[in-house]
N, C-alpha and C. Protein backbone atom coordinates (compact mmCIF):
# COMPACT_ATOMS: atom_id res chain seq x y z
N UNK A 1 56.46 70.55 162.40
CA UNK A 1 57.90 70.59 162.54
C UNK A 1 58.49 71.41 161.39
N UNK A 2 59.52 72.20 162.08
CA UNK A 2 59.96 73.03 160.45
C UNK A 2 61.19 72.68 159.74
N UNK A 3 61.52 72.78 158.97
CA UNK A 3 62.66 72.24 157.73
C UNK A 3 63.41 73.58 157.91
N UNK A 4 64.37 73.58 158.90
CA UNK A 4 65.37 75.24 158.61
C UNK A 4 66.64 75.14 157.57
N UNK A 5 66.34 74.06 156.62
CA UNK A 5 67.35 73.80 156.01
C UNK A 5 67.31 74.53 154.47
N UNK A 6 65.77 75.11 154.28
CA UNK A 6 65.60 76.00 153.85
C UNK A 6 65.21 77.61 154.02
N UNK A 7 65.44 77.64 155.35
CA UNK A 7 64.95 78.79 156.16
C UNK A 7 66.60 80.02 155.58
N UNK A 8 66.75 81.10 155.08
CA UNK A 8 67.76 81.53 155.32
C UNK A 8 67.64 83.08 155.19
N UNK A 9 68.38 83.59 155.74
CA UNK A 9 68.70 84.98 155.51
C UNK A 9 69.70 85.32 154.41
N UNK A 10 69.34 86.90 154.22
CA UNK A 10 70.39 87.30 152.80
C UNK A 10 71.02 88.33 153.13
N UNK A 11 71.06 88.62 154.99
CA UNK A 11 72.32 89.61 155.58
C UNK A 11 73.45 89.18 155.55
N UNK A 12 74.33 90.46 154.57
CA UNK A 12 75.59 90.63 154.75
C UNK A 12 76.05 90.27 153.02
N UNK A 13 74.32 90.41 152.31
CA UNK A 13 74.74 89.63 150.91
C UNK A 13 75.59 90.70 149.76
N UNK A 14 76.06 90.13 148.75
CA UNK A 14 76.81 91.36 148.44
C UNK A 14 76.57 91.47 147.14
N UNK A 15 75.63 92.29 146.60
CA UNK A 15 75.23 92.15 145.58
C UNK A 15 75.54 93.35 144.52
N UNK A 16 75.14 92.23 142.99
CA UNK A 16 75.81 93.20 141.76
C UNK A 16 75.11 92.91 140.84
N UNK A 17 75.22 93.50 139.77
CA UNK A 17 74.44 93.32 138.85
C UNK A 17 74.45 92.26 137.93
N UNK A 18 73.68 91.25 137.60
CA UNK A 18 74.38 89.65 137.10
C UNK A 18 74.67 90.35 135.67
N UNK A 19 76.10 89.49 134.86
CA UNK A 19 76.17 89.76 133.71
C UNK A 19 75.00 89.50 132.79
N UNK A 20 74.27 88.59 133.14
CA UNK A 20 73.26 88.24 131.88
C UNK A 20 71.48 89.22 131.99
N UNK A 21 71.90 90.42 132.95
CA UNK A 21 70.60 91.15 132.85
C UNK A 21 71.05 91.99 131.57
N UNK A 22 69.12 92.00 131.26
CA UNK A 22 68.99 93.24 129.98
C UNK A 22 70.19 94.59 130.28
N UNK A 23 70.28 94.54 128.82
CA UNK A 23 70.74 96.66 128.88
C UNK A 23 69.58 97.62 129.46
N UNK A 24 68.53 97.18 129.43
CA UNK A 24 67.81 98.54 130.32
C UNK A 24 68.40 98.60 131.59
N UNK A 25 67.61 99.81 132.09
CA UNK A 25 68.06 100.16 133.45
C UNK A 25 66.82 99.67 134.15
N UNK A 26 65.29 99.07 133.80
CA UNK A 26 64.12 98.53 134.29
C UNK A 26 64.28 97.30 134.31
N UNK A 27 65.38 96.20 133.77
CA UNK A 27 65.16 94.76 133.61
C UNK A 27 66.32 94.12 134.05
N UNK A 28 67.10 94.60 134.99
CA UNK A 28 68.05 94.38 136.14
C UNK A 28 67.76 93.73 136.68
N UNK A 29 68.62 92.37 136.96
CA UNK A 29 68.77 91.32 138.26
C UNK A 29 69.95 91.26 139.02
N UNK A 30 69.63 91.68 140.14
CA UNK A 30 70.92 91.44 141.01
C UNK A 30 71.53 90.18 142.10
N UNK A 31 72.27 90.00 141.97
CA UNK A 31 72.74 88.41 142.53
C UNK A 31 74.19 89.18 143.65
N UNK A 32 74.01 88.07 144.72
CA UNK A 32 74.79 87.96 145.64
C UNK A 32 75.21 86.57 145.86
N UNK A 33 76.72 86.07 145.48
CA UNK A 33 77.10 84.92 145.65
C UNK A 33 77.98 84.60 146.57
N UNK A 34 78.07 85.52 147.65
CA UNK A 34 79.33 85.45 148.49
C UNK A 34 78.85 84.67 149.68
N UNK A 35 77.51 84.03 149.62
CA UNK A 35 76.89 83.63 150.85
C UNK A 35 76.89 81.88 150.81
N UNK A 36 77.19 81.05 152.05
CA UNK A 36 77.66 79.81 151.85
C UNK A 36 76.22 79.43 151.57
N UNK A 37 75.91 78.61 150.47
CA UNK A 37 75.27 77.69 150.00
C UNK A 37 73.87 78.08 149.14
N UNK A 38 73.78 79.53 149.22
CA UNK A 38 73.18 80.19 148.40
C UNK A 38 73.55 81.29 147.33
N UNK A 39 72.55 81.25 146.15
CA UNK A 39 73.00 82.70 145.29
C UNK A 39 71.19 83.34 145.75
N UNK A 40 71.43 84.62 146.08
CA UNK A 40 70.79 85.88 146.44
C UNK A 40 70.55 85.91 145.22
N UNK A 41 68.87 86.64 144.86
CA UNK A 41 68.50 87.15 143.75
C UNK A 41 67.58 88.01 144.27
N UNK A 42 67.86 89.13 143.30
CA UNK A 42 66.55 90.58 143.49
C UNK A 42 66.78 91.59 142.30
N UNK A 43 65.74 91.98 142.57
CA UNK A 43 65.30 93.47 141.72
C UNK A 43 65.92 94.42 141.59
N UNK A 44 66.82 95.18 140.98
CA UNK A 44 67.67 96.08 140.79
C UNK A 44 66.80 97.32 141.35
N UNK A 45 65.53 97.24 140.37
CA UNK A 45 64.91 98.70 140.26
C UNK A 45 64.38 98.52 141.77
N UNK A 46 64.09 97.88 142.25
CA UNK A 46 63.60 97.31 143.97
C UNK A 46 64.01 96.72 144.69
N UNK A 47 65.34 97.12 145.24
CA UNK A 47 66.31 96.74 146.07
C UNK A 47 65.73 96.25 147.52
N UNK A 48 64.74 97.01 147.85
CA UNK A 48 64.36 96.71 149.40
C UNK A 48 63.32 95.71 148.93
N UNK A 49 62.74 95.21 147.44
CA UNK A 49 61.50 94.58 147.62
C UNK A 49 62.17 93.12 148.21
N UNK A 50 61.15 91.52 147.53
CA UNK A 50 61.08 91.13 147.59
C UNK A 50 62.53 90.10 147.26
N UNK A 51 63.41 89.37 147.97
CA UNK A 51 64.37 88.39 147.38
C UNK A 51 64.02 87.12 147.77
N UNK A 52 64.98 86.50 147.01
CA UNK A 52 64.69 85.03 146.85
C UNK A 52 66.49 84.57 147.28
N UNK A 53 66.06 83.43 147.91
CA UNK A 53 67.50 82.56 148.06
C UNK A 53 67.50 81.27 147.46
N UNK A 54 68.54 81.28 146.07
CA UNK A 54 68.33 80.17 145.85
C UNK A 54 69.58 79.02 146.06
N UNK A 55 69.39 77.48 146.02
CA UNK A 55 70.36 76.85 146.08
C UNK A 55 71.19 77.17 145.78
N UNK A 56 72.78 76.51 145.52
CA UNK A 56 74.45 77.11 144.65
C UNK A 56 73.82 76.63 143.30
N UNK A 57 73.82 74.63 144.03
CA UNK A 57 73.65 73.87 142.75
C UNK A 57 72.42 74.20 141.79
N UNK A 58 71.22 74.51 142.58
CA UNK A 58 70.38 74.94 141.18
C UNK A 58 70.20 75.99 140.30
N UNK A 59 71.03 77.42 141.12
CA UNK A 59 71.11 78.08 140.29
C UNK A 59 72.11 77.81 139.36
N UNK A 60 73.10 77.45 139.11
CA UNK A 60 74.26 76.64 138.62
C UNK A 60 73.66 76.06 137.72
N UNK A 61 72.34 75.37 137.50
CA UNK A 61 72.09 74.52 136.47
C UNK A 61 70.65 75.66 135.91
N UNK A 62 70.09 76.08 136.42
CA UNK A 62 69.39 76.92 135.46
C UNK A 62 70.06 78.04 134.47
N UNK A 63 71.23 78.75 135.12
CA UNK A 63 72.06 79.90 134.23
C UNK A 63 72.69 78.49 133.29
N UNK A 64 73.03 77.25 133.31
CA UNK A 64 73.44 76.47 132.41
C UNK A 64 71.97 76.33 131.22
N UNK A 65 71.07 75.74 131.47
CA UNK A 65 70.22 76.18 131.23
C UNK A 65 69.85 76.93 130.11
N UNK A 66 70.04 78.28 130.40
CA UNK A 66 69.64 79.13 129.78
C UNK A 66 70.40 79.67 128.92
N UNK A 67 71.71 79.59 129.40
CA UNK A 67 72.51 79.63 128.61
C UNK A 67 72.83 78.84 127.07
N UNK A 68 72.20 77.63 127.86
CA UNK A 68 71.99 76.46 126.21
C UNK A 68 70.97 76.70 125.44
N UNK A 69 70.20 77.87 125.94
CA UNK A 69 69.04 78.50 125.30
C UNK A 69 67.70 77.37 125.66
N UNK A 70 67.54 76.70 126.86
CA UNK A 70 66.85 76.12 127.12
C UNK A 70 65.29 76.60 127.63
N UNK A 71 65.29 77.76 127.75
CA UNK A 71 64.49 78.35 128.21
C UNK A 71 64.18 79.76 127.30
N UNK A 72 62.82 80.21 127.04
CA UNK A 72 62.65 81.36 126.33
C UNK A 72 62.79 81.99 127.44
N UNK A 73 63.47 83.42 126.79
CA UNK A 73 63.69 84.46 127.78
C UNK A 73 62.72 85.80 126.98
């Protein structure tokens, strides 16, 4: 039986460059938050590669997170 409650697509996502990527132009993350119940994440330098959809709420608490310097970056 499948769980489509994590199943989602990231057409129509609208993505930008998150404030908290590096100054290079190689260490770019791009986020799309305009989508109900997910934030879009991908590769700047690899736009067509691989994305990820993640929860609102957990990305919400990892950029908290990291922000508290909870995590080595």
């Amino acid at each position: 039986m499948s769980d489509n409650r994590f199943c989602t697509t990231l057409d129509g996502a609208d993505w930008r460059v998150s404030s908290r990527s590096g100054s290079g132009a190689d260490t770019c993350v791009e986020v799309a938050t305009n989508l109900p119940g997910v934030v879009g994440v991908r590769d700047s330098v690899d736009a067509d590669g691989p994305r990820l959809a993640v929860a609102s709420a957990a990305w919400r608490s990892l950029t908290t997170q990291i922000k508290a310097g909870a995590h080595a970056l």
